[in-house]
Protein backbone atom coordinates (compact mmCIF):
# COMPACT_ATOMS: atom_id res chain seq x y z
CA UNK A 1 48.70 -29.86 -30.82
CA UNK A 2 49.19 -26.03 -30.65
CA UNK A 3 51.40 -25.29 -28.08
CA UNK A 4 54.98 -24.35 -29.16
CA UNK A 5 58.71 -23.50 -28.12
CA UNK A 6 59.92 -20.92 -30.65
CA UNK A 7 63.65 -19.96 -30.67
CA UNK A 8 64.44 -16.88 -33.10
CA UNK A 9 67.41 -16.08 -34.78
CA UNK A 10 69.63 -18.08 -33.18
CA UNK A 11 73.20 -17.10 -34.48
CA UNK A 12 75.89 -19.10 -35.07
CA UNK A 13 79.13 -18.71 -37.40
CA UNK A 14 79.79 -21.83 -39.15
CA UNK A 15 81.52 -23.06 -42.79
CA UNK A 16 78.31 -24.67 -44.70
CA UNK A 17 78.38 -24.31 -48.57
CA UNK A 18 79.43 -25.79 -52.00
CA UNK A 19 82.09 -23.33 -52.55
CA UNK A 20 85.87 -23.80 -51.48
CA UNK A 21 86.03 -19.66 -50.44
CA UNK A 22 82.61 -20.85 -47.97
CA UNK A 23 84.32 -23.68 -46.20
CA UNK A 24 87.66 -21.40 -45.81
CA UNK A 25 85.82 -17.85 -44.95
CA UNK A 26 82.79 -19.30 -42.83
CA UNK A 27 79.88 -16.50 -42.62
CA UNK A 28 76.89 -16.21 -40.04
CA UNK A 29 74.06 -17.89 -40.47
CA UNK A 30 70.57 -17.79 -38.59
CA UNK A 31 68.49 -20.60 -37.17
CA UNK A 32 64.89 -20.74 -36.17
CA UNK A 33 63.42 -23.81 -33.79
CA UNK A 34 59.82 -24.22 -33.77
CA UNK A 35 59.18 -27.13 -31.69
CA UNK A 36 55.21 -28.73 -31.36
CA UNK A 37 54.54 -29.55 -27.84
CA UNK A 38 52.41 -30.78 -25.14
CA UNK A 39 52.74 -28.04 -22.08
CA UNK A 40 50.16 -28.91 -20.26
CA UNK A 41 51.68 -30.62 -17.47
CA UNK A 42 54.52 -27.78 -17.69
CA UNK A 43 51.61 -25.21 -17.68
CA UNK A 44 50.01 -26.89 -14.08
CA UNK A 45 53.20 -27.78 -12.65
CA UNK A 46 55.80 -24.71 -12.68
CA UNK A 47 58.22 -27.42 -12.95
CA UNK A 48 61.09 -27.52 -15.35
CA UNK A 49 61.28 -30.98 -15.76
CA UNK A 50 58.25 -31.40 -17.55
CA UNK A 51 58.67 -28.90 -20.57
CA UNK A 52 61.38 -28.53 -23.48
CA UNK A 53 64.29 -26.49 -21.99
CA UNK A 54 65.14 -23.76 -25.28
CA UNK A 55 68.44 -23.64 -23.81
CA UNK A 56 68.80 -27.24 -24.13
CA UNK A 57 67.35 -26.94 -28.16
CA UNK A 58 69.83 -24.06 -28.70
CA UNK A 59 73.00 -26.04 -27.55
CA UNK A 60 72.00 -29.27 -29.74
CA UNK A 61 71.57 -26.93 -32.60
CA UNK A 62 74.65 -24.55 -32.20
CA UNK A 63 76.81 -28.16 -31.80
CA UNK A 64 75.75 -29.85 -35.03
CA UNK A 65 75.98 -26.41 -37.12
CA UNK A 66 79.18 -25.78 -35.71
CA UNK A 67 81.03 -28.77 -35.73
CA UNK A 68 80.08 -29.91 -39.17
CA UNK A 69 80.24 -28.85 -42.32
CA UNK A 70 77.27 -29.54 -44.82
CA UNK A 71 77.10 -28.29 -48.40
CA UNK A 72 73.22 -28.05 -48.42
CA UNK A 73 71.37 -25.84 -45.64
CA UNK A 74 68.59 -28.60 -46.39
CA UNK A 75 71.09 -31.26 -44.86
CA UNK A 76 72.10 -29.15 -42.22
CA UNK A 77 68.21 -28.26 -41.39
CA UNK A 78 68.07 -32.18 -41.43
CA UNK A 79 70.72 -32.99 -38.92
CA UNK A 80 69.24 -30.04 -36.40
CA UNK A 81 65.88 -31.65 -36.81
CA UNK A 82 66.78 -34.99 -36.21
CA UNK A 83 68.89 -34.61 -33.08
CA UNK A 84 66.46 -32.47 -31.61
CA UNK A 85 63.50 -35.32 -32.38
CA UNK A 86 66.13 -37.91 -30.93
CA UNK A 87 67.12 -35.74 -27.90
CA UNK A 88 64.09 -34.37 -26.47
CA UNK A 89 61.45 -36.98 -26.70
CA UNK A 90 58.75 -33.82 -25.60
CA UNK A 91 58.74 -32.64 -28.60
CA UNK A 92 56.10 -34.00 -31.61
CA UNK A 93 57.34 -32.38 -34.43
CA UNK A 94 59.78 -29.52 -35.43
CA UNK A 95 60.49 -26.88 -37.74
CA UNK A 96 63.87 -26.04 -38.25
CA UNK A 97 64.89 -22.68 -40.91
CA UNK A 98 67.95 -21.50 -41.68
CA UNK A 99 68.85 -18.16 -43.05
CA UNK A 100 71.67 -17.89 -45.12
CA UNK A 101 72.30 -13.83 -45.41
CA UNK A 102 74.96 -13.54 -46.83
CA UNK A 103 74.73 -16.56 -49.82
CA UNK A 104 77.17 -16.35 -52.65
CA UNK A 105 74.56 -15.15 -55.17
CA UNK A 106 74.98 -12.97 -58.43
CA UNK A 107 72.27 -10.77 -56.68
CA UNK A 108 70.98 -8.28 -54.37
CA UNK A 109 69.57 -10.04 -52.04
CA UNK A 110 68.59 -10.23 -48.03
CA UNK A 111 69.56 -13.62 -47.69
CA UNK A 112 68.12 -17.24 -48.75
CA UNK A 113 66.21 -19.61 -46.48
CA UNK A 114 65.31 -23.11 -46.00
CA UNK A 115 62.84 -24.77 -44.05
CA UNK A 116 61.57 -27.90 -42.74
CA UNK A 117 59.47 -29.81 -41.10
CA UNK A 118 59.55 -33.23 -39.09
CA UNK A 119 57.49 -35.22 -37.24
CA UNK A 120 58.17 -37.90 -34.78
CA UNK A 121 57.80 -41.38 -36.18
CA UNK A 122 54.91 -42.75 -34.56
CA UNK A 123 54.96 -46.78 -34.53
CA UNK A 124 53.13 -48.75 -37.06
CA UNK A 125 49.90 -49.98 -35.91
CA UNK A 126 48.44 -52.35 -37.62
CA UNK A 127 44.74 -54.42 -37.36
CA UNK A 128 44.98 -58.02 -37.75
């Protein structure tokens, strides 16, 4: 499947980290949706019921990053993918990044990322 929903840079302000001065201070961080879907019937029908609403992907992921607090970006990626699998039953698999730009690093850097990638659990078939 090639078609895809693709939200960018979705910004939210949230208090993810393993330091104390992370979950006190908070600090943006940036999350990209890339959800694996069949739009065909979207694509003949005009009709908004049969696609993935993005608006309805942003709100599940701005909710779980903002009203938790994870010490791993990989857990939080987790939690966003999961929710959105369990949510919107359109979608066949996602890939859910989050940047980190401003990560408490002895360096000069842009940022750190993590990324993900989940599929939909298909059900176990099995020839007797």
């Amino acid at each position: 499947m090639t078609d895809r929903i693709i939200v960018r840079n979705l910004a939210v302000y949230a208090y993810h980290g393993v330091y104390d001065a992370e979950a006190s201070l908070g600090q943006r961080f940036y999350l990209w949706l890339d959800a694996r879907v069949d739009s065909s019937v979207a694509g003949r029908s005009d009709r908004y019921e049969d696609t993935v609403s993005y608006v309805t992907m942003c709100e599940i992921a701005t909710e779980i990053a903002t009203s938790q607090r994870f010490q791993l970006l990989e857990a939080l990626a987790e939690s966003i993918a999961n929710a959105l699998l369990d949510r919107l039953p359109r979608i066949a698999s996602i890939v859910v990044r989050i940047d980190k730009p401003s990560a408490a690093i002895p360096a000069i850097i842009d940022g750190v990322s993590v990324e993900i990638e989940r599929h939909r659990a298909t059900p176990d078939v099995r020839i007797s």
